[in-house]
Protein backbone atom coordinates (compact mmCIF):
# COMPACT_ATOMS: atom_id res chain seq x y z
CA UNK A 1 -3.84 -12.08 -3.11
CA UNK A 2 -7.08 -11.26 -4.65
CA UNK A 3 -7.66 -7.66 -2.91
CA UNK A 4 -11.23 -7.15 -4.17
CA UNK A 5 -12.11 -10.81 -2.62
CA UNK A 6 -10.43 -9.46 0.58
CA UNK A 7 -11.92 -6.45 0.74
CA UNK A 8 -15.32 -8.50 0.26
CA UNK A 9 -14.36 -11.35 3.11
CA UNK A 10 -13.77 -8.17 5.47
CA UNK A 11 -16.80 -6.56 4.64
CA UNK A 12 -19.03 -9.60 5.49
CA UNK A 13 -17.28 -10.18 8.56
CA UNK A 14 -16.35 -7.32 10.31
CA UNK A 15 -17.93 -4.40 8.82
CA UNK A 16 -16.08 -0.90 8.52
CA UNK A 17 -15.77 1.75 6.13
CA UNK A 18 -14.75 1.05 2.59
CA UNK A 19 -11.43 3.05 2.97
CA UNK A 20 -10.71 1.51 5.72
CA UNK A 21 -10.88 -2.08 4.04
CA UNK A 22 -9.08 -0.96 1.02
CA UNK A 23 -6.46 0.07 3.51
CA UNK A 24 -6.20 -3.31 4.96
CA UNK A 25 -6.19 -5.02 1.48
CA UNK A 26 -3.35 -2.81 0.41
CA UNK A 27 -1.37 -3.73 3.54
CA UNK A 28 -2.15 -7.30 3.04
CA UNK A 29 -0.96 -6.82 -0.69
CA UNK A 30 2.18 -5.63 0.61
CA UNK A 31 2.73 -8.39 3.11
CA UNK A 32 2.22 -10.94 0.14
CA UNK A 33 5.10 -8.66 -1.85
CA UNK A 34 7.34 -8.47 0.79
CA UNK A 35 7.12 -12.44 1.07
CA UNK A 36 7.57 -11.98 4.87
CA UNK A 37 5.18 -14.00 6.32
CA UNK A 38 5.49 -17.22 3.84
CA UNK A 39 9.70 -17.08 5.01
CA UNK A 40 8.91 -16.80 8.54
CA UNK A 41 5.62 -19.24 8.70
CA UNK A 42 5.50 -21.05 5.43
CA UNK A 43 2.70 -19.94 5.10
CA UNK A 44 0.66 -17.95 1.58
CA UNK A 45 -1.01 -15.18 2.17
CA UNK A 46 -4.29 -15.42 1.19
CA UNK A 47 -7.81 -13.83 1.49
CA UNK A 48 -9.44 -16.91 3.58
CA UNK A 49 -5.82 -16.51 5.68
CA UNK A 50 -6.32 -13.09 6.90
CA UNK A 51 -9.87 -13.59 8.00
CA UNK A 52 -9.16 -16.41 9.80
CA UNK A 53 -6.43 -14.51 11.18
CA UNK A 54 -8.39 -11.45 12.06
CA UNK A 55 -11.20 -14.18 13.63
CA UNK A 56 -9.01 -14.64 16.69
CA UNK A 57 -8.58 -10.73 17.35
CA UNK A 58 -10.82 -9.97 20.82
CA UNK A 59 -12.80 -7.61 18.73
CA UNK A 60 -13.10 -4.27 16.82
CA UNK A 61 -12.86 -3.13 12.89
CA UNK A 62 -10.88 -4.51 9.85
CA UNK A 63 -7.98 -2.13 11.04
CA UNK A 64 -7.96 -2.96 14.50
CA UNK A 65 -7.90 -6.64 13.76
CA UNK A 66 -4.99 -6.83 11.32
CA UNK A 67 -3.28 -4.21 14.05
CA UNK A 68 -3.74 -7.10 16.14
CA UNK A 69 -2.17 -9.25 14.26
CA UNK A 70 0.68 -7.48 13.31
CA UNK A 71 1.44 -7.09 16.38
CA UNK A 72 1.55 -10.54 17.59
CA UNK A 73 3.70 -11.47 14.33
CA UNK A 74 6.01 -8.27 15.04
CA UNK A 75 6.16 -9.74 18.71
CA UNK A 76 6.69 -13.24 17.48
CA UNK A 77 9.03 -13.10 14.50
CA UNK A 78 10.15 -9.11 14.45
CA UNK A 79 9.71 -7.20 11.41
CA UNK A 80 6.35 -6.45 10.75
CA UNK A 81 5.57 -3.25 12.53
CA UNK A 82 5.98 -1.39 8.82
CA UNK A 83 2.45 -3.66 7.87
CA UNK A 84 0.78 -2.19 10.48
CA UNK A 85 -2.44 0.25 9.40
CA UNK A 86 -2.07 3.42 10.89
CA UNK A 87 -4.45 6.19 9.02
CA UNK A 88 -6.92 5.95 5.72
CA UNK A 89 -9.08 8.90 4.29
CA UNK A 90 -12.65 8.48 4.99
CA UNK A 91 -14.69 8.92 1.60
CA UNK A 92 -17.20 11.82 1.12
């Protein structure tokens, strides 16, 4: 997972702060580490992945999005509450 091409995608898309993306990226880094989702889905985590994924959310930031997400996975498969983004520092 190419976090700088992430962070772009979710720029581009959905807007938000910067720390805020790098938040998501980093979560998204650790989701590819933890090889969680390719077990449960077969399926590799990738930049294009997670912005199709965060496509279907209803609406809102990069954060809220992947939230979303999460928490359909978590309420699918189990287990991936601990991905979830829950605070970033803003940048001065």
């Amino acid at each position: 997972m190419d976090r700088e091409v992430l962070m772009l995608h979710l720029r581009q898309a959905f807007g938000g702060t910067p720390a805020e993306r790098r938040t998501v990226a980093r979560a998204a880094g650790d989701l590819v580490d933890a090889g969680k989702l390719e077990d449960d889905l077969d399926v590799e985590l990738t930049a294009d992945v997670v912005l199709e994924q965060l496509s279907d959310a209803p609406e809102g930031t990069p954060a809220e999005r992947w939230n979303w997400w999460m928490g359909a996975l978590e309420a699918s498969h189990g287990g991936y509450r601990q991905f979830r983004v829950t605070a970033w520092a803003e940048e001065e």
